[in-house]
Protein backbone atom coordinates (compact mmCIF):
# COMPACT_ATOMS: atom_id res chain seq x y z
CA UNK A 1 114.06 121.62 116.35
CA UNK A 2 112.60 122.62 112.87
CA UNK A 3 113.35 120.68 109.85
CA UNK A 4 114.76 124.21 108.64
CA UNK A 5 118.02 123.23 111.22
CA UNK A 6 118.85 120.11 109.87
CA UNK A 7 122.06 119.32 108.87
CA UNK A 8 122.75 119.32 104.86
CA UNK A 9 122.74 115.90 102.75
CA UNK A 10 125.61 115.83 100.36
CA UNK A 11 124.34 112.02 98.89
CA UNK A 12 120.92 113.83 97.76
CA UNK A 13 120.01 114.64 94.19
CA UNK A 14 119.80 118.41 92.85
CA UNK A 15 116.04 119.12 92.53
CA UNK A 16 114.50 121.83 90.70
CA UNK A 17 112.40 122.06 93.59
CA UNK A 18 114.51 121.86 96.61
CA UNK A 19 111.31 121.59 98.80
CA UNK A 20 110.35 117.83 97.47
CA UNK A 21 113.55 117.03 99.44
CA UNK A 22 111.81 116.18 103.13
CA UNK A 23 113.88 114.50 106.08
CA UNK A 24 110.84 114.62 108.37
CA UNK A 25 108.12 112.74 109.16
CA UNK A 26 104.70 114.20 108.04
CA UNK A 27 102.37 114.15 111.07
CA UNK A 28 98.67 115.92 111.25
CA UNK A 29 100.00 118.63 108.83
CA UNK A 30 103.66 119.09 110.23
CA UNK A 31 106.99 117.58 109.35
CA UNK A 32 107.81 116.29 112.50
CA UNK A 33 110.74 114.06 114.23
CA UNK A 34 111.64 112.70 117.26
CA UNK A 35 114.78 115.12 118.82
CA UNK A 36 115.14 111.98 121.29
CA UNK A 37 115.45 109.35 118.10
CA UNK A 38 117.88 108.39 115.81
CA UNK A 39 117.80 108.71 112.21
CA UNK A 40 117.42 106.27 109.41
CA UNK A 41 120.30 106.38 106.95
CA UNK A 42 119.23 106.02 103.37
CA UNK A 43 121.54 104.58 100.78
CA UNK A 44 122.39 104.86 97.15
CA UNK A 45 122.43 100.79 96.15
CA UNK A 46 124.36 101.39 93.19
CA UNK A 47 127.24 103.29 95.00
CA UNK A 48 126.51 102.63 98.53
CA UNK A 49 126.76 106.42 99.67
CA UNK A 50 124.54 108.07 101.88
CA UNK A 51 121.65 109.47 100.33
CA UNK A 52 120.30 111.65 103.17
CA UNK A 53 118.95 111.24 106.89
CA UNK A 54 115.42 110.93 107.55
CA UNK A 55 113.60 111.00 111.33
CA UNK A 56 112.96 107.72 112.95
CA UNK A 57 109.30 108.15 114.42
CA UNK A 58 108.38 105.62 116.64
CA UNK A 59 104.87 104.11 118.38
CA UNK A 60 104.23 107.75 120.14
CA UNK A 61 104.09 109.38 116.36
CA UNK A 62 102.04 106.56 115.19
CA UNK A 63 99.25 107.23 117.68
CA UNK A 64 99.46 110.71 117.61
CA UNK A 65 99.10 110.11 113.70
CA UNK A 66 96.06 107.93 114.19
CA UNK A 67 94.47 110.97 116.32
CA UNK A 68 95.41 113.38 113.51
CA UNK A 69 93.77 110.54 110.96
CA UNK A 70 90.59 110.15 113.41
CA UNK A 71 89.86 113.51 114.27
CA UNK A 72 90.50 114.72 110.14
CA UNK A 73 88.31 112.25 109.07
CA UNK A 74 84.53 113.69 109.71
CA UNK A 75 85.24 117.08 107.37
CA UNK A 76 87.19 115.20 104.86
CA UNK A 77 84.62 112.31 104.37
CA UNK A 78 81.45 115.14 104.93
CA UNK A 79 82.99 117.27 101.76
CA UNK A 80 81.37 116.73 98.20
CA UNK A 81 83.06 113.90 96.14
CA UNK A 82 84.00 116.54 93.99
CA UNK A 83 85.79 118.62 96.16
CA UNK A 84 87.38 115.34 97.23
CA UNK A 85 88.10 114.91 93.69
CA UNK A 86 89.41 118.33 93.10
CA UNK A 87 92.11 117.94 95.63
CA UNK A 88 93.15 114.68 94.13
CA UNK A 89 93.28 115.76 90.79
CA UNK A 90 95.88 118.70 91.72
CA UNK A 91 97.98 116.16 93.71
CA UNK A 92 97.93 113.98 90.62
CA UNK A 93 99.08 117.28 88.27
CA UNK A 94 101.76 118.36 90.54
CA UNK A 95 103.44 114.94 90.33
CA UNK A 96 103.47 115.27 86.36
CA UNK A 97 104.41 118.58 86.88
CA UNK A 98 107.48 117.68 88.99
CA UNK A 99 108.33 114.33 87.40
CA UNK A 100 111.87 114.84 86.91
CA UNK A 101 112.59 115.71 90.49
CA UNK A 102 110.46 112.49 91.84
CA UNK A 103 111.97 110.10 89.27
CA UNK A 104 115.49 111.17 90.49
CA UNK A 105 114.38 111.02 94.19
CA UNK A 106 113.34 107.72 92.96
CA UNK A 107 116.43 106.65 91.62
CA UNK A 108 118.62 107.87 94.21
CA UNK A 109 117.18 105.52 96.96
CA UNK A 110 115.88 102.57 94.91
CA UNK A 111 118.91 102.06 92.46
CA UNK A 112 115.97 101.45 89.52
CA UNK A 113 117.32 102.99 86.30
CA UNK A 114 116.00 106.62 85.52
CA UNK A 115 113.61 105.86 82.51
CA UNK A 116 111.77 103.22 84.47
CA UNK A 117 111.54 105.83 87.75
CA UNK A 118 109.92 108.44 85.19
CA UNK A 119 107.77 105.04 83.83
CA UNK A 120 106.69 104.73 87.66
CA UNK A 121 105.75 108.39 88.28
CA UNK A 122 103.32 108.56 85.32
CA UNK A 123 101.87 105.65 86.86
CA UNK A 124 101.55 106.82 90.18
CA UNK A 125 100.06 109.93 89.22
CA UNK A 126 97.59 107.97 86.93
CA UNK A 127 96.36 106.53 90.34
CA UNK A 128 95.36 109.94 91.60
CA UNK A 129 93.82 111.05 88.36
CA UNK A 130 91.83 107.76 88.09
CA UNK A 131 90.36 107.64 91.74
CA UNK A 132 89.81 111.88 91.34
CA UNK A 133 86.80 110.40 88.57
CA UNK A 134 86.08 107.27 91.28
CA UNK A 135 85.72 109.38 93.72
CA UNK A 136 81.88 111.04 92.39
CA UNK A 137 80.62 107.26 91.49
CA UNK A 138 80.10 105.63 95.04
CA UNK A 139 76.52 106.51 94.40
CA UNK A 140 73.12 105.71 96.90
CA UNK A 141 71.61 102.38 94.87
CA UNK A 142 68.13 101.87 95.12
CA UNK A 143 66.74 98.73 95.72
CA UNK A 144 62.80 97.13 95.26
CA UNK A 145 61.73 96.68 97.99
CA UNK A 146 60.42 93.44 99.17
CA UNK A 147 58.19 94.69 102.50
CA UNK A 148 55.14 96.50 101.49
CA UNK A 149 54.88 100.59 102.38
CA UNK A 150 58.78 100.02 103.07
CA UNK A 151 61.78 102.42 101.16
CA UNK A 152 65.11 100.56 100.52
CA UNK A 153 68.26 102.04 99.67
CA UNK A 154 71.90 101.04 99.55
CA UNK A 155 75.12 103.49 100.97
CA UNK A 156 78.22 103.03 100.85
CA UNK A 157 80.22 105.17 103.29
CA UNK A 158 83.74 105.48 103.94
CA UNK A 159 85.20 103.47 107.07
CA UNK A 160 87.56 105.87 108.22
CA UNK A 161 91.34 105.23 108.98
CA UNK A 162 93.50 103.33 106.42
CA UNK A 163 97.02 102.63 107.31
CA UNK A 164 98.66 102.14 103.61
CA UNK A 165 102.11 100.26 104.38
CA UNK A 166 103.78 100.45 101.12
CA UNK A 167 107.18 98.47 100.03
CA UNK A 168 110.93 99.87 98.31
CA UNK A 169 110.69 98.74 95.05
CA UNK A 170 107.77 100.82 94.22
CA UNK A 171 107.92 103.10 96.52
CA UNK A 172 105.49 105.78 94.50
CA UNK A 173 103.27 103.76 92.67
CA UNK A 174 102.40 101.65 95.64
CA UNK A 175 101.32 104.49 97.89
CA UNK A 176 99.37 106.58 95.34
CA UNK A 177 97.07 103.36 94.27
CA UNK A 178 96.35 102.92 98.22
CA UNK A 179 96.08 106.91 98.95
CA UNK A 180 93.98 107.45 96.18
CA UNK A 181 91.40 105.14 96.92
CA UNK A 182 91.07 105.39 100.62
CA UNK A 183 90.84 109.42 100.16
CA UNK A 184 88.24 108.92 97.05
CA UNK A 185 86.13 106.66 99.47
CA UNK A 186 86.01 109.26 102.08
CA UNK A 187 88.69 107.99 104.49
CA UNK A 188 91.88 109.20 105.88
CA UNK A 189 95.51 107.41 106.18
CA UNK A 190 98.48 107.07 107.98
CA UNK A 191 100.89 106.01 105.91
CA UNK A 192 103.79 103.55 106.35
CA UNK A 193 107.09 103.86 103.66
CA UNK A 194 109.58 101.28 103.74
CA UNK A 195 112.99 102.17 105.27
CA UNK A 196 115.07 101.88 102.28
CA UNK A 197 112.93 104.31 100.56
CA UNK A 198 111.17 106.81 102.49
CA UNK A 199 112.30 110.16 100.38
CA UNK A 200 109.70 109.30 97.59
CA UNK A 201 106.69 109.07 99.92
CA UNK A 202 107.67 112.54 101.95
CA UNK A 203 108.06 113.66 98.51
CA UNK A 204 104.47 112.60 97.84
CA UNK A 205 103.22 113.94 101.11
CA UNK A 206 104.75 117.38 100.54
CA UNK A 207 102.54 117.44 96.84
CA UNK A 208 99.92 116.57 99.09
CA UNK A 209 99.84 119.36 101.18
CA UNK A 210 100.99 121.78 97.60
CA UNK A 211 97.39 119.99 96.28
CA UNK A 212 95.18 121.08 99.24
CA UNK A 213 94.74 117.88 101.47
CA UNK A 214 93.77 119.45 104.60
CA UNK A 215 95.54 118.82 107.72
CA UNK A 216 95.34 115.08 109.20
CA UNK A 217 93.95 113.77 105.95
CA UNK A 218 97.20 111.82 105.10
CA UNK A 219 100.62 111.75 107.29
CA UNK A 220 103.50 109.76 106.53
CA UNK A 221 105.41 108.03 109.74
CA UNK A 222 108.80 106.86 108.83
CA UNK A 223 110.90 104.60 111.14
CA UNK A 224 110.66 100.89 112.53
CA UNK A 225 107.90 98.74 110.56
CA UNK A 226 107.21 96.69 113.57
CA UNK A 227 106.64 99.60 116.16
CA UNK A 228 104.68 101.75 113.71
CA UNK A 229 102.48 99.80 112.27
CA UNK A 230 102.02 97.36 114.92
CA UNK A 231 100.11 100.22 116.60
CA UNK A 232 97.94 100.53 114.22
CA UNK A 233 96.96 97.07 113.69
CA UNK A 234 95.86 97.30 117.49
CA UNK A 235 94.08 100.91 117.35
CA UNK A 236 90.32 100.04 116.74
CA UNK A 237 90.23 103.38 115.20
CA UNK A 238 91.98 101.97 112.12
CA UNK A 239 89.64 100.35 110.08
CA UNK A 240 90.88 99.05 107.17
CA UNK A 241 95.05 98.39 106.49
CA UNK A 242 96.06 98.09 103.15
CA UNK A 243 99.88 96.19 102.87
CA UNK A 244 102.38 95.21 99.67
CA UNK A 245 105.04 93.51 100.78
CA UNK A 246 106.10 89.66 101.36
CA UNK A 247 103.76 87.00 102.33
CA UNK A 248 105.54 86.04 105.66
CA UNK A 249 104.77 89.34 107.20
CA UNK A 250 100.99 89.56 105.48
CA UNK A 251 100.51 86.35 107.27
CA UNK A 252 101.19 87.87 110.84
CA UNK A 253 99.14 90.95 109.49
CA UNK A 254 96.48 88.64 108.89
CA UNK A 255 96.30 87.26 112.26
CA UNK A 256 97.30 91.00 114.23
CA UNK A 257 93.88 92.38 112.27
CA UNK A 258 91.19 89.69 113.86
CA UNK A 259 91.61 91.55 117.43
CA UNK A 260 89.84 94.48 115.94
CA UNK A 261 88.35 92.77 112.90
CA UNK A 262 90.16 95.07 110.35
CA UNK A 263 89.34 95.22 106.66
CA UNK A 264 92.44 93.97 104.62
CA UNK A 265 94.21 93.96 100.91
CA UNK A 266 97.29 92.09 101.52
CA UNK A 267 99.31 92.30 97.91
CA UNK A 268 101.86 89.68 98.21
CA UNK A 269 104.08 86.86 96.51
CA UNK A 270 104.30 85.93 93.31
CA UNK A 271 106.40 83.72 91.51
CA UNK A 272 104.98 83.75 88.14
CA UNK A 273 104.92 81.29 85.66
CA UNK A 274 105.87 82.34 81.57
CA UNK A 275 103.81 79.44 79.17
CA UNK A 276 105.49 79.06 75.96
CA UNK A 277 103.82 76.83 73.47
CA UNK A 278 104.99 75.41 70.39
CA UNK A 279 102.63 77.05 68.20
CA UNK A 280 103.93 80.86 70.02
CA UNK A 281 105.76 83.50 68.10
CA UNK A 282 108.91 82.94 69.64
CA UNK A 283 110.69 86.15 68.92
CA UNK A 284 107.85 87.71 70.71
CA UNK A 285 107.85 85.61 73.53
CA UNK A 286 111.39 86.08 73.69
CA UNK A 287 110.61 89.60 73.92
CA UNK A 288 108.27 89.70 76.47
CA UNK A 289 110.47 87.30 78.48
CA UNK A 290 112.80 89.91 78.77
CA UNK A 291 110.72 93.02 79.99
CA UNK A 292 108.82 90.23 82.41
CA UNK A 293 112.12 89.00 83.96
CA UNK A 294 113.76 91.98 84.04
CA UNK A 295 111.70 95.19 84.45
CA UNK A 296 113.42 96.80 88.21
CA UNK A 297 116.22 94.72 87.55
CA UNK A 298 113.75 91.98 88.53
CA UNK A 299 112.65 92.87 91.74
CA UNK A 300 109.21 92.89 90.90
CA UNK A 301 106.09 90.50 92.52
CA UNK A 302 105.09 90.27 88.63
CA UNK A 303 108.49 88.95 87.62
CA UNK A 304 108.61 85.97 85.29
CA UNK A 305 110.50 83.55 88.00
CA UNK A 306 109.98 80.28 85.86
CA UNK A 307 109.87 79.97 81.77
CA UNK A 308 107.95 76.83 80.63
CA UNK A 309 108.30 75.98 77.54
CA UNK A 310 107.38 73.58 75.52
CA UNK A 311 109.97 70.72 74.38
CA UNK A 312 109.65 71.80 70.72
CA UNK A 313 110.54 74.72 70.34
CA UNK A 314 112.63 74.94 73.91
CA UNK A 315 116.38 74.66 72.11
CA UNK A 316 115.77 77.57 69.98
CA UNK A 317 113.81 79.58 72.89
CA UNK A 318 116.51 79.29 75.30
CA UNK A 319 119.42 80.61 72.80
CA UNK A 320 117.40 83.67 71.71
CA UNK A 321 116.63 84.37 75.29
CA UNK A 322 119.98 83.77 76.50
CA UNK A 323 121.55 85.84 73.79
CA UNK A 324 118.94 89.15 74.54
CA UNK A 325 120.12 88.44 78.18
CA UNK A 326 123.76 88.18 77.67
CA UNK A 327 123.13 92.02 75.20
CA UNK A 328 121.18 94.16 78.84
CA UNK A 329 123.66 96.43 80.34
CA UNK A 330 124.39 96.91 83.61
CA UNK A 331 125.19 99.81 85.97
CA UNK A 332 124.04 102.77 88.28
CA UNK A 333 120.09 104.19 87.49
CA UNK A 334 120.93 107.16 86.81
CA UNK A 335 122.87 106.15 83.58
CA UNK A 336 119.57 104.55 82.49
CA UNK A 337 121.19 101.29 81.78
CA UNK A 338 118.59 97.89 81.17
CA UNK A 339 119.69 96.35 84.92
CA UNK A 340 120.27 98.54 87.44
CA UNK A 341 121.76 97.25 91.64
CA UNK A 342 119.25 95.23 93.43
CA UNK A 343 118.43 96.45 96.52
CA UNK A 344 120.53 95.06 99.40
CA UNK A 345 122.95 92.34 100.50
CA UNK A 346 120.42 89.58 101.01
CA UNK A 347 118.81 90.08 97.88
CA UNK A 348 122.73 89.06 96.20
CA UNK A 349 122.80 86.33 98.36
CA UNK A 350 119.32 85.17 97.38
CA UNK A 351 120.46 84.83 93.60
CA UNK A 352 123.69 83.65 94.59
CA UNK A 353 121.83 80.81 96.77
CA UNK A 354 119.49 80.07 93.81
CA UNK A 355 122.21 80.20 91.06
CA UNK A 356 124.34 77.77 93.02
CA UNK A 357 121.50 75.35 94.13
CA UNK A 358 120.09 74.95 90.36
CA UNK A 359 123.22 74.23 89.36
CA UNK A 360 123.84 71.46 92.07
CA UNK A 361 120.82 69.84 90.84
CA UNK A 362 122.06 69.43 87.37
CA UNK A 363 121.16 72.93 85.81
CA UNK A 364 123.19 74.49 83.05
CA UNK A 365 124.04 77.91 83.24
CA UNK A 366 123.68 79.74 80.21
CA UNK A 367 124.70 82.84 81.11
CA UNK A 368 125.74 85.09 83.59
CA UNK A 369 125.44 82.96 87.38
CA UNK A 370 127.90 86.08 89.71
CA UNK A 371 127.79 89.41 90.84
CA UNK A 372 129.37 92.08 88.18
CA UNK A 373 131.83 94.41 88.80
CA UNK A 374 129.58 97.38 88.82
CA UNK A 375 129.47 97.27 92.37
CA UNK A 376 128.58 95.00 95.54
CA UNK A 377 124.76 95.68 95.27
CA UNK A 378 125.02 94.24 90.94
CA UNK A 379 123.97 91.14 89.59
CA UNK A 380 124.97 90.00 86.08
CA UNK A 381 121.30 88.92 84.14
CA UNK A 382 121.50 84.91 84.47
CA UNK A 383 119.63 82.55 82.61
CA UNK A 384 119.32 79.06 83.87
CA UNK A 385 118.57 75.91 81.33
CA UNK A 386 117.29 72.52 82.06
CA UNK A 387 116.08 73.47 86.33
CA UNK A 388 114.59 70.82 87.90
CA UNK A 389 111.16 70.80 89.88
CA UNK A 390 112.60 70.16 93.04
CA UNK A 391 114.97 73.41 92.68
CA UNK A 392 114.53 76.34 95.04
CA UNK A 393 114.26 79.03 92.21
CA UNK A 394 111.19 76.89 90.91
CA UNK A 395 109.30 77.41 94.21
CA UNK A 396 110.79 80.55 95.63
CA UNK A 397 110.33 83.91 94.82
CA UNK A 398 113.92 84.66 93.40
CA UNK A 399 113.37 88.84 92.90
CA UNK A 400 115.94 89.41 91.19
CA UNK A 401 117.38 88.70 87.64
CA UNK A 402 117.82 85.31 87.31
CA UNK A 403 115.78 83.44 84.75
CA UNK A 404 115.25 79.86 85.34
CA UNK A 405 113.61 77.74 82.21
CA UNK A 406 112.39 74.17 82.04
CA UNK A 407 110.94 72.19 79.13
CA UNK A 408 107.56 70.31 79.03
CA UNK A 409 105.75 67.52 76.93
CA UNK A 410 101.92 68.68 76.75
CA UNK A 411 99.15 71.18 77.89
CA UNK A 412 98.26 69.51 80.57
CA UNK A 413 101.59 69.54 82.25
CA UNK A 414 102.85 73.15 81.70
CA UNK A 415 99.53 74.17 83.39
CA UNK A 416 99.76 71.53 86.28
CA UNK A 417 103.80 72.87 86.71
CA UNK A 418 102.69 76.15 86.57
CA UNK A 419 99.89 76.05 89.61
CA UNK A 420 102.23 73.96 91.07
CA UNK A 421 103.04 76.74 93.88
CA UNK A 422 101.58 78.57 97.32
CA UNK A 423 100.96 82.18 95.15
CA UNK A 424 99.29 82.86 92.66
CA UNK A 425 99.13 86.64 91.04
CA UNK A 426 100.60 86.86 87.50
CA UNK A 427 100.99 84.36 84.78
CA UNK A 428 102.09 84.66 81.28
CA UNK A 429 101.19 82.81 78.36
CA UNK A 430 102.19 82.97 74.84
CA UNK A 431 99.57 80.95 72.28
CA UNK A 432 98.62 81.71 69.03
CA UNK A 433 95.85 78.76 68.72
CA UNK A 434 92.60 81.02 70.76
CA UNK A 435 90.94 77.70 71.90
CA UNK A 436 94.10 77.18 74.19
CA UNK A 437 94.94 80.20 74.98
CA UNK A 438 90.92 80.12 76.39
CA UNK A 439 91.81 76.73 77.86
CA UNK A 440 94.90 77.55 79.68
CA UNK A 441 94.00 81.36 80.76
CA UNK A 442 90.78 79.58 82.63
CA UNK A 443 92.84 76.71 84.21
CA UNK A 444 95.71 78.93 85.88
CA UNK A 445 95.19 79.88 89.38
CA UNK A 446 96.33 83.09 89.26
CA UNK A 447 94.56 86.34 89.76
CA UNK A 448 96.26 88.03 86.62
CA UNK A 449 97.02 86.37 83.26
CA UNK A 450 99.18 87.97 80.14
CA UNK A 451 98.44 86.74 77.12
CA UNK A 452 101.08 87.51 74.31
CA UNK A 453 102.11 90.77 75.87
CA UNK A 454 103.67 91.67 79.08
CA UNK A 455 102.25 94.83 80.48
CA UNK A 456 98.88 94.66 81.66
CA UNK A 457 98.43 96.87 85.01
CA UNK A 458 97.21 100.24 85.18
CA UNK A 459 94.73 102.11 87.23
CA UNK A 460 91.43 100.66 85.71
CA UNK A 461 92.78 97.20 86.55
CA UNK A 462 91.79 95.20 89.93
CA UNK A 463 95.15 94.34 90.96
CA UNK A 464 95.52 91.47 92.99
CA UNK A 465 96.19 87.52 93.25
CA UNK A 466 94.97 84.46 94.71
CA UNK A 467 96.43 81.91 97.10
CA UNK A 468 98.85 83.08 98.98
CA UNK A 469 99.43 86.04 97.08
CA UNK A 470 96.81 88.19 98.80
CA UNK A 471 93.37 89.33 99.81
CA UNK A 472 91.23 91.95 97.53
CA UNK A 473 92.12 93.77 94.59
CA UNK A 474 93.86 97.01 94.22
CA UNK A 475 93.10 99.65 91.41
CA UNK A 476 89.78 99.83 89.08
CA UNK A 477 86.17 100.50 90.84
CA UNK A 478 87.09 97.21 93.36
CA UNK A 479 90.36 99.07 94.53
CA UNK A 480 87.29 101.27 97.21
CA UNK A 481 85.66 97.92 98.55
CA UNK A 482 87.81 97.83 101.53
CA UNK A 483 87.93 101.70 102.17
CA UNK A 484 84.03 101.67 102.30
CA UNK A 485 81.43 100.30 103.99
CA UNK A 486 77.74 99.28 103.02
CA UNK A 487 74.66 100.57 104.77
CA UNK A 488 71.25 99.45 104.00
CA UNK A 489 68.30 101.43 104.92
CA UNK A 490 64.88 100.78 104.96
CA UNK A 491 62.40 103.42 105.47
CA UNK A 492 58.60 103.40 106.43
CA UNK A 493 57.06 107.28 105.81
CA UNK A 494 54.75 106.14 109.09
């Protein structure tokens, strides 16, 4: 069977470019599916139709991908890291070039609302661009030597397979910071999408092959998380594994990768901490409360999950934010509203479970606190006065958008409350005196810190938390450390 023979999708978007539309699995240069298989129904979140079909792969195609990954990896990692960087650069051009169609791909799967889609292909594509330059600076370092009549130099060489297992709620971004870096460093992938979102990465893999990665370089294997990639983490031929995703299964990732002593970035976690001081501009901090809570309807690991403020100026934060909550719309993505469906039935529950427990432990609910009648999949923006330490949305990673805000007394105490928790990868912190804001941003435990301003990521950043919110960074010069490895030479003439 040929992909050509597959039976039409009526839930898909009309592309421009019909071809971005891919229903099988990319495998050593071939879409490829298993005839024997079943396949993995996608869904529209915001209407609950089918979106399209794509093949279920299973642990044959993820060996057979590692082979194509092994065997593609000599040529690719022996080319010039400009013609590496060539190749990249195209892939990163053709995504700008068909943004439209990706962002609606995007939309159509995911549920996140079409102007934040675009938002997320621009940044994808910015991934690409920035490891294209990366990929020429992995340079031979010399070193003095310390023997005499002796030569010493420093390589770094690429370590050869990365699997790149990438979550749904950015289903671009995610694999393009990965891809880029692992193909910059020399290496090749297998790739992993999550099941709820597969179209954007066979999207991604089909620019690929437009941009001129050769055969085997990069393959996509769609299906069962568990089967797939729990071949790779036993392959010794995969060297490095690079996973977003919670930190329950990072943990067992963690422990799979010490049979074969596998290099790992684990981006996990976060439940992220917004510091409001008394001395803050609070219309700004209201504003950035908003975007931090609520960007991808708030399924986001950078999400504001718990708003600290302090007691003086806490009245008159919480009725701003409240009313700027109470004003986002709801509804499908592709009206472009502020909130669009979240992404499944547990993640309702999650907020409904967090709304009602808050409350039980003498919250007040500000607004919002149900699902709206958008749909099954909507949430109406909640805000969440006066929670308690001991509630669950003050140590769990709510995802979703429902704002939970607490007042406190000094310094001292909003920074103990806000390390108070297992992750630690974003904070925010709004200060206008610069001796605290130098006080406070050095005392959080977090691997990221936002001072007045909510966006901070990009491709020259290092990505990444500490705790349990992960291992290594992602993005910037450090996003190649685990893609390469370092060879030291020393060298007598004789």
């Amino acid at each position: 069977m040929t992909e050509m023979q597959r039976p039409p999708s009526g839930g898909f978007p009309v592309l421009s470019r019909p071809r971005l539309a891919r229903h099988f699995g990319y495998l050593g240069g071939e879409w490829v599916a298993d005839p024997g298989a079943d396949s993995l129904a996608v869904t529209d979140p915001a209407t609950g139709a089918v979106v399209g079909e794509v093949a279920r792969l299973g642990t044959d195609a993820a060996r057979r991908a590692v082979d194509a990954a092994h065997a593609a990896w000599p040529a690719w990692a022996a080319l010039l890291p400009q013609q590496r960087a060539a190749v990249l650069r195209r892939w990163s051009e053709l995504m700008q070039e068909n943004r439209e169609d990706l962002a609606r791909i995007m939309t159509a799967e995911q549920g996140k609302p079409i102007s934040e889609a675009r938002g997320e292909i621009d940044y994808a594509a910015s991934f690409l661009e920035f490891y294209a330059e990366e990929a020429r600076r992995p340079n031979i370092e010399g070193v003095t030597s310390h023997l005499p009549g002796a030569e010493v130099e420093v390589w770094r060489e690429p370590v050869g397979v990365a699997a790149l297992v990438t979550p749904w709620n950015f289903p671009s971004a995610m694999l393009t910071r990965k891809a880029g870096a692992a193909l910059a460093a020399g290496c090749t992938a297998v790739a992993h999408p999550s099941g709820e979102t597969p179209f954007s990465a066979l999207a991604l893999a089909e620019l690929g092959e437009q941009a001129g990665l050769p055969a085997g370089v990069f393959n996509v294997i769609p299906g069962s998380a568990a089967e797939i990639v729990g071949v790779w983490m036993r392959d010794p031929r995969v060297r490095a594994v690079s996973f977003t995703g919670s930190t329950g299964i990072g943990r067992q990732l963690y422990a799979q990768a010490a049979d074969t002593v596998k290099r790992l970035v684990l981006e996990l976690g976060g439940h992220a901490p917004f510091l409001v001081f008394d001395d803050a501009d609070l219309d700004r901090a209201v504003a950035e409360g908003v975007k931090a809570k609520f960007a991808t309807s708030g399924q986001d690991c950078l999400g504001a999950n718990r708003f600290l403020v302090a007691r003086g100026v806490y009245d008159a934060f919480c009725a701003r934010f409240a009313a700027a909550t109470r004003a986002l719309s709801v509804g499908p993505g592709i009206d472009d509203p502020d909130i669009g469906p979240l992404m499944n039935a547990k993640a309702i529950a999650k907020q409904q479970d967090h709304v009602r427990d808050a409350l039980a432990r003498g919250a007040r609910l500000l607004c919002g606190g149900a699902r709206h009648p958008a749909g099954p999949l909507f949430f109406q923006p909640t805000v969440l006065a006066d929670v308690p330490p001991d509630a669950r949305i003050m140590h769990e990673e709510t995802f979703g958008p429902v704002a939970a805000i607490a007042a406190f007394d000094d310094e001292a105490e909003a920074v103990r409350r806000a390390n108070d928790t297992e992750y630690g990868l974003m904070a925010y912190l709004h200060s206008r005196d610069p001796r605290r804001i130098f006080r406070v941003s050095r005392a959080l435990r977090f691997g990221m810190v936002a001072v007045n301003r909510t966006k901070v990521t990009g491709a020259p950043v290092p990505f990444g938390g500490m705790k349990q919110s992960g291992l290594g960074r992602e993005g910037s010069r450090l996003g190649l450390e685990a893609f390469t490895e370092v060879k030291y030479l020393c060298r007598d003439w004789g």
